[in-house]
N, C-alpha and C. Protein backbone atom coordinates (compact mmCIF):
# COMPACT_ATOMS: atom_id res chain seq x y z
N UNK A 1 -8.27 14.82 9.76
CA UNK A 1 -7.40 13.78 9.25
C UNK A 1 -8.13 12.44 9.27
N UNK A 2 -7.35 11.53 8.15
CA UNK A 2 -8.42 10.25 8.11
C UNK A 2 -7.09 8.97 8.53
N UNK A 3 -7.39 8.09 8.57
CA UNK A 3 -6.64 6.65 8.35
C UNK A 3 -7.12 6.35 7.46
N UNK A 4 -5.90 5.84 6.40
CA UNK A 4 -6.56 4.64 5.34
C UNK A 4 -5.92 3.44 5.51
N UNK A 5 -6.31 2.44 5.95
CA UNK A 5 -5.98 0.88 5.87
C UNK A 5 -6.13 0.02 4.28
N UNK A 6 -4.76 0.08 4.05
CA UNK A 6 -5.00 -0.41 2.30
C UNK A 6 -4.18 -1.60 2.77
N UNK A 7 -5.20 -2.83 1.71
CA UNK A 7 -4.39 -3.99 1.33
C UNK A 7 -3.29 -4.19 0.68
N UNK A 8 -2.69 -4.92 1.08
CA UNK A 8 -1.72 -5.15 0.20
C UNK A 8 -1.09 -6.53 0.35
N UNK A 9 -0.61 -7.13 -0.97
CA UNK A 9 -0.25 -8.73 -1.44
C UNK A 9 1.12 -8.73 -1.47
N UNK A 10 1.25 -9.78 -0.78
CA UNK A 10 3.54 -10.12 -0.77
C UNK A 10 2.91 -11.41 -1.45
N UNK A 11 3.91 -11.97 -2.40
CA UNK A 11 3.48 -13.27 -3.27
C UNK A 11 4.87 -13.76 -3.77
N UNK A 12 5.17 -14.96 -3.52
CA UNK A 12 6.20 -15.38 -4.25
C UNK A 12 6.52 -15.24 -5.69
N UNK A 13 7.35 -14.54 -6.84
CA UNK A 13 7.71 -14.69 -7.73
C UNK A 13 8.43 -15.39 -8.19
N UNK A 14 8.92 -16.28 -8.43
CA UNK A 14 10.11 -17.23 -8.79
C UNK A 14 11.39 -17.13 -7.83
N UNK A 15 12.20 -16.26 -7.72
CA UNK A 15 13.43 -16.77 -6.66
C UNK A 15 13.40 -15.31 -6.10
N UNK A 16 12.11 -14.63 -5.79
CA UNK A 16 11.85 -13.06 -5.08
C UNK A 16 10.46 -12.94 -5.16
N UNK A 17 10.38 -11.97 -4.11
CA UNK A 17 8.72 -11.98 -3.53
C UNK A 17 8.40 -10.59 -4.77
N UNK A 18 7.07 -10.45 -5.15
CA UNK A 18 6.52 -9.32 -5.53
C UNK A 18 5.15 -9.21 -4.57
N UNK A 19 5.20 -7.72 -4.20
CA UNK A 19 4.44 -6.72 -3.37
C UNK A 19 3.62 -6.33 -3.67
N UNK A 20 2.08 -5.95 -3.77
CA UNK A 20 1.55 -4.69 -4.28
C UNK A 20 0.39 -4.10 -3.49
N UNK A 21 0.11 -3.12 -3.91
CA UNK A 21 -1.16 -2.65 -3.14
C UNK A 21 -2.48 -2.55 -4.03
N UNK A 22 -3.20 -3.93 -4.12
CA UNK A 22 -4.11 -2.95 -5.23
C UNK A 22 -4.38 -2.21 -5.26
N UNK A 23 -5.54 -1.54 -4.43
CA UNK A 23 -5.82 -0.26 -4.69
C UNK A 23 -5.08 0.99 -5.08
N UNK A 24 -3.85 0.85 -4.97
CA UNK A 24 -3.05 1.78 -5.71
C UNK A 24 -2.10 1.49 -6.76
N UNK A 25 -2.43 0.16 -7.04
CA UNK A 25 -1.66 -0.38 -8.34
C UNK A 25 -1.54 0.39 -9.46
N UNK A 26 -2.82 0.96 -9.84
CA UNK A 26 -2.52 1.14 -11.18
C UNK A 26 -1.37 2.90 -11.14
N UNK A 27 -1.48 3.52 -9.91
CA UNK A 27 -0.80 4.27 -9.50
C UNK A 27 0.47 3.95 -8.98
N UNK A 28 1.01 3.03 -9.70
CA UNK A 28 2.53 2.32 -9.38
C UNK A 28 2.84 1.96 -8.02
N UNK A 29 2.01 1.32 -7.29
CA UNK A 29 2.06 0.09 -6.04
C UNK A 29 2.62 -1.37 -6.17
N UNK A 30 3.76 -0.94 -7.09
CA UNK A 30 4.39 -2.55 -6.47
C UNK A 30 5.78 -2.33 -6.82
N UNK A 31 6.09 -3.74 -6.19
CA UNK A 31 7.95 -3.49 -5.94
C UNK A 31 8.08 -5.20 -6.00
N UNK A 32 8.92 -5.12 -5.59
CA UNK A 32 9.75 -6.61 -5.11
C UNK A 32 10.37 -6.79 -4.36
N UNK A 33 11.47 -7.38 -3.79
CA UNK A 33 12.48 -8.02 -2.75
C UNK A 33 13.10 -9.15 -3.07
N UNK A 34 13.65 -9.61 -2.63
CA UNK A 34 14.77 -10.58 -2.67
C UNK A 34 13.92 -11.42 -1.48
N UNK A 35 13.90 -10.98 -0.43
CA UNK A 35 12.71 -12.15 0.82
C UNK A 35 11.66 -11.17 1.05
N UNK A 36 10.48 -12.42 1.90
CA UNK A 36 9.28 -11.66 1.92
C UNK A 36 9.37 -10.31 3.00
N UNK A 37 10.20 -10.23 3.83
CA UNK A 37 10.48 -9.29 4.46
C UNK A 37 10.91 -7.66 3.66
N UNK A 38 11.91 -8.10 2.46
CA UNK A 38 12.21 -6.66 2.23
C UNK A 38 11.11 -6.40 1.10
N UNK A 39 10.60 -7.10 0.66
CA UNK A 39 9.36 -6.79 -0.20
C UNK A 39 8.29 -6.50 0.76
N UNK A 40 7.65 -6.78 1.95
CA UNK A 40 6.75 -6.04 2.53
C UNK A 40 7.82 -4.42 3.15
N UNK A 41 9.11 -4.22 3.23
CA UNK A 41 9.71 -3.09 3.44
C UNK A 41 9.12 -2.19 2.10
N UNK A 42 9.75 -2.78 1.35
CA UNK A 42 10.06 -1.94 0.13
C UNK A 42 8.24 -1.94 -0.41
N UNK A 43 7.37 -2.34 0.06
CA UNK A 43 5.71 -1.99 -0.26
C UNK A 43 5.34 -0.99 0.49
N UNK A 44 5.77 -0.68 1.47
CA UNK A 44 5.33 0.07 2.68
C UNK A 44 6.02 1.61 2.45
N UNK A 45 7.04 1.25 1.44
CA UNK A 45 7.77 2.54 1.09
C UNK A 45 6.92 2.99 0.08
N UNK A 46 6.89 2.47 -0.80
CA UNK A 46 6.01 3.10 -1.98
C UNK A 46 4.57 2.67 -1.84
N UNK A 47 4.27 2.38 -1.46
CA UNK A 47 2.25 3.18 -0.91
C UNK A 47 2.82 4.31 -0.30
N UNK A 48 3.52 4.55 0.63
CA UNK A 48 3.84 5.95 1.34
C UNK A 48 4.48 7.27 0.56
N UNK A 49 5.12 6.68 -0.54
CA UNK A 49 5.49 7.49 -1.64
C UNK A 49 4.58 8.03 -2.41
N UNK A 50 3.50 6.60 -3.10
CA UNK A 50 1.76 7.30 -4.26
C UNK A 50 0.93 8.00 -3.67
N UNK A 51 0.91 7.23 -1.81
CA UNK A 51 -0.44 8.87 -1.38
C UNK A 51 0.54 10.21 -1.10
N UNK A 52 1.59 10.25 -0.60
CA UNK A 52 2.06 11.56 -0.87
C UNK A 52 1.52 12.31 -2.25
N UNK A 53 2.02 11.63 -2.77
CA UNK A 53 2.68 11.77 -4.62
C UNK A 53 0.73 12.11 -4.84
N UNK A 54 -0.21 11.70 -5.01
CA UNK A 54 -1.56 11.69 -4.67
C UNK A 54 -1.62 13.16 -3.80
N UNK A 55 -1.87 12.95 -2.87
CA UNK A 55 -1.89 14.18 -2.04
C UNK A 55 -1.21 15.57 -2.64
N UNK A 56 0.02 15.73 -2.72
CA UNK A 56 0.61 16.79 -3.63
C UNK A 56 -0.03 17.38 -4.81
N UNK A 57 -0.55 16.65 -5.52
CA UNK A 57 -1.13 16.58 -6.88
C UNK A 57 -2.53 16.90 -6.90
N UNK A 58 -3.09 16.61 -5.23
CA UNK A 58 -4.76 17.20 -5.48
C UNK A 58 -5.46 15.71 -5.34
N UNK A 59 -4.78 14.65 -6.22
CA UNK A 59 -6.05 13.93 -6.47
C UNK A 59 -6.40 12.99 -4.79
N UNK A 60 -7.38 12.42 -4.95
CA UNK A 60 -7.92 11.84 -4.02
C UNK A 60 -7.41 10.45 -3.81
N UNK A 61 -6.89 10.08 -2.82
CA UNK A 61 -6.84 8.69 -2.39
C UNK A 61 -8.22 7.68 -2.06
N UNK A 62 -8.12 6.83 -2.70
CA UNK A 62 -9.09 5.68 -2.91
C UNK A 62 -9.82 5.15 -1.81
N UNK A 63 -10.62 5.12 -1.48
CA UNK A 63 -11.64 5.21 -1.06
C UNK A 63 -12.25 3.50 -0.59
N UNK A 64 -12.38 2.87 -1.71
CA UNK A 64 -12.75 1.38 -1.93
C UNK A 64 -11.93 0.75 -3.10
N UNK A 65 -12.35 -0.67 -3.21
CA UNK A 65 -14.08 -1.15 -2.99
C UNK A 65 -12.82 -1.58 -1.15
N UNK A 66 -14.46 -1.99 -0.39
CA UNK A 66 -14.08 -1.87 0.67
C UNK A 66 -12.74 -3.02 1.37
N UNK A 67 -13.40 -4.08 0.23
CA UNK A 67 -12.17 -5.18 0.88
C UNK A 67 -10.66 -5.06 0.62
N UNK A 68 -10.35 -3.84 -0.43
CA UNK A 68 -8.77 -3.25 -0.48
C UNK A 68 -8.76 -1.86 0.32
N UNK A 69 -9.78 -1.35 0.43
CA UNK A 69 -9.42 -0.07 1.39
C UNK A 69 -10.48 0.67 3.02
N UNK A 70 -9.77 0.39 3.86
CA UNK A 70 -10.38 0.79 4.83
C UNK A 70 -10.29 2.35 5.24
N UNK A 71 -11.28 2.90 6.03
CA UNK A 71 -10.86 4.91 5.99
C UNK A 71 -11.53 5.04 7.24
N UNK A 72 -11.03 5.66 8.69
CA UNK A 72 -11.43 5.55 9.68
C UNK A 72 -11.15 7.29 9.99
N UNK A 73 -12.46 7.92 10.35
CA UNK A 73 -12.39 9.38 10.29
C UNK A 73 -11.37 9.94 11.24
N UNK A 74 -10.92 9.26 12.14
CA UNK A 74 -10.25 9.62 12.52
C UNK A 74 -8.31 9.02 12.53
N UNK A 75 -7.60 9.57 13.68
CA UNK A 75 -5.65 9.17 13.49
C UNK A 75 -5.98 7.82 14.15
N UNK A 76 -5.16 6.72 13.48
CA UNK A 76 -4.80 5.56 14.27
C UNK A 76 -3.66 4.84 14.11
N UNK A 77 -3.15 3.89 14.47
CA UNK A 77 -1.96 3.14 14.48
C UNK A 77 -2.31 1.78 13.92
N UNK A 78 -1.10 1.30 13.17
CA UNK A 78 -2.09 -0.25 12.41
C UNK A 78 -0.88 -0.92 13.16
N UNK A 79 -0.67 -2.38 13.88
CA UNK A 79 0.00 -3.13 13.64
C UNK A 79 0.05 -4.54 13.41
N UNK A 80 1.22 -4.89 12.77
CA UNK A 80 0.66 -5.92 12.35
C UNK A 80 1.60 -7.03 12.80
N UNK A 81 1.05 -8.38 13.07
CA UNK A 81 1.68 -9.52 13.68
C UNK A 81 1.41 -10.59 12.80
């Protein structure tokens, strides 16, 4: 088993935050919220939804470039403050 540490952007949109993950953007990584809180919720749901959805399907989860994706050979815990 690996860890992948993927980036991901909360950004103000006009009167709601938009979310995304690049590295899995073009694989439908983004959402929105109403505050920056349920838009980093609702990001965290769907990255967890595309590598499933990825995984099921065979294909490979992304790898790089390195400053959107980190991969640590082994299980770890991310948190964040």
């Amino acid at each position: 088993m690996k860890t992948y540490i993927l980036r991901i952007v909360v950004e103000p949109d006009n009167d709601c935050w938009h979310a995304y993950c690049p590295a899995l953007e073009e694989k439908g990584a983004s959402t929105w919220g109403k505050t920056y809180e349920e838009a980093l919720r609702n990001i965290r749901e769907v990255v967890q939804m595309v590598v499933e959805e990825l995984t099921k399907d065979g294909e490979p989860i992304p790898e790089e470039p390195p400053e959107e994706v980190q991969v640590v050979p082994d299980l770890r815990v991310a948190v964040n403050l």
